[in-house]
Protein backbone atom coordinates (compact mmCIF):
# COMPACT_ATOMS: atom_id res chain seq x y z
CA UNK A 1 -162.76 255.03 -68.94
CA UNK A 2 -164.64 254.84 -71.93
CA UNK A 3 -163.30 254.51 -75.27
CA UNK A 4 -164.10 258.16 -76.63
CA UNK A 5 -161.82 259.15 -72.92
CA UNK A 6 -159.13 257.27 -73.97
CA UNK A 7 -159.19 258.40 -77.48
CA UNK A 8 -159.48 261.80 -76.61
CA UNK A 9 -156.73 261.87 -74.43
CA UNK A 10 -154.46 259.92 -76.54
CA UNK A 11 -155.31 262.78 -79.21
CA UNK A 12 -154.25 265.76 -76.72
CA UNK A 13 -151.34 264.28 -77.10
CA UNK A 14 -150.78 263.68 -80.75
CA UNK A 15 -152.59 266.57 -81.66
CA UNK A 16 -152.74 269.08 -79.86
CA UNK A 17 -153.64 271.51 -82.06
CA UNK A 18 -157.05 269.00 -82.58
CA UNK A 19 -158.11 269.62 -79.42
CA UNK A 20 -158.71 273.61 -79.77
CA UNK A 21 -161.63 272.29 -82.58
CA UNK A 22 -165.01 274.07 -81.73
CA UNK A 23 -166.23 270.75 -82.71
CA UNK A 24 -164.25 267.89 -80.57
CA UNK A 25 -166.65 265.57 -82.09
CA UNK A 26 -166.14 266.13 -85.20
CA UNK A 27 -162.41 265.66 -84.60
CA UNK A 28 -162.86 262.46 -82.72
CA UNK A 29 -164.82 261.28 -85.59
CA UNK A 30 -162.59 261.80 -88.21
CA UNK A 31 -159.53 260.57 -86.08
CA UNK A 32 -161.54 256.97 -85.33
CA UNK A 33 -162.84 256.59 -89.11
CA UNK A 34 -159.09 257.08 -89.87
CA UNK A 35 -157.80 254.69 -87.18
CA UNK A 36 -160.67 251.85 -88.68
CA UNK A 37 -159.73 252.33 -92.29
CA UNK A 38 -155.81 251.79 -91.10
CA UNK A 39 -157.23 248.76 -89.20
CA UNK A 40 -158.78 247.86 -92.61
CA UNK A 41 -155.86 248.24 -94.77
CA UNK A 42 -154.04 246.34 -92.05
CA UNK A 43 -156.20 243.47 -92.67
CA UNK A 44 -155.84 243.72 -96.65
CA UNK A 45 -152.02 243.32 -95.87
CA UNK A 46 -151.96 241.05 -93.56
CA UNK A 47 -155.86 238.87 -93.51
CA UNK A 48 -156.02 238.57 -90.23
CA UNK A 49 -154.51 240.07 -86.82
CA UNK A 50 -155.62 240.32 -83.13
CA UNK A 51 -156.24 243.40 -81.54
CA UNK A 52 -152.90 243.63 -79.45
CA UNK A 53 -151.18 242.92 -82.77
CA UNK A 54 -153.18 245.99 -84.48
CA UNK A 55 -152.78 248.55 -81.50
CA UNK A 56 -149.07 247.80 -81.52
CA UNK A 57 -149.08 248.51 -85.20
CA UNK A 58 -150.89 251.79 -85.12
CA UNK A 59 -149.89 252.89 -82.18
CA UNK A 60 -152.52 252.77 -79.74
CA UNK A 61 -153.80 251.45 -76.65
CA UNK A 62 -155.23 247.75 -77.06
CA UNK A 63 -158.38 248.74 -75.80
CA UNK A 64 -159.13 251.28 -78.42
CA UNK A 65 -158.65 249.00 -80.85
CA UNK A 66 -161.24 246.40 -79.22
CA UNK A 67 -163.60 249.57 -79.43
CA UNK A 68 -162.80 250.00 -83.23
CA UNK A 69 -162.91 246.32 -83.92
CA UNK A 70 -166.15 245.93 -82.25
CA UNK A 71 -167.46 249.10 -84.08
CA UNK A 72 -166.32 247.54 -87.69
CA UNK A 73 -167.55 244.24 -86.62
CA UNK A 74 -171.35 245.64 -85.96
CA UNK A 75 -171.27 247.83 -89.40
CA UNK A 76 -170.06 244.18 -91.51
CA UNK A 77 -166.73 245.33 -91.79
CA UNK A 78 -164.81 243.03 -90.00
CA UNK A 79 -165.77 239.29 -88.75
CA UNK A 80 -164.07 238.25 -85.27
CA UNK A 81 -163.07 234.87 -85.64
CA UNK A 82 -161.12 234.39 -82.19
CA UNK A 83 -161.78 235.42 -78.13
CA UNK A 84 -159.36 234.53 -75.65
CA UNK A 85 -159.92 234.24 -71.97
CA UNK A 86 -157.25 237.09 -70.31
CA UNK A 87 -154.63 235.83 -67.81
């Protein structure tokens, strides 16, 4: 699925109350800016981390955190440095 599925699904069950929003948007958007500035601080902390190592740190899929990291890259935010092939 796409990221905004997983997201929002991963949010029904953190928040459940979230999910009764009139605006789901609105809620998705605030819950992804406040996953990328964690990713940010992360990377103030730490300089550098992969994606596995920042999903396992806040607590979310690794594939939402590609999504995030790929969103931060295209605004400047963040420069990728790294790819690995998958095995």
């Amino acid at each position: 699925g796409s990221m905004m599925q997983s997201c929002m699904e991963m949010m029904r069950r953190r928040m459940p109350a979230a999910t009764h929003d009139k605006d789901i948007q609105a809620v998705f958007d605030r819950w992804s800016k406040d996953l990328e500035q964690k990713i940010l601080d992360l990377l103030d902390k730490q300089g550098s981390a992969g994606p596995a190592a920042i999903a396992s740190a806040l607590g979310i899929p690794e594939d939402v955190a590609v999504s995030l990291l790929h969103r931060l890259a295209l605004e400047g935010k963040v420069r990728i440095g790294s790819v690995e092939k998958t095995k």
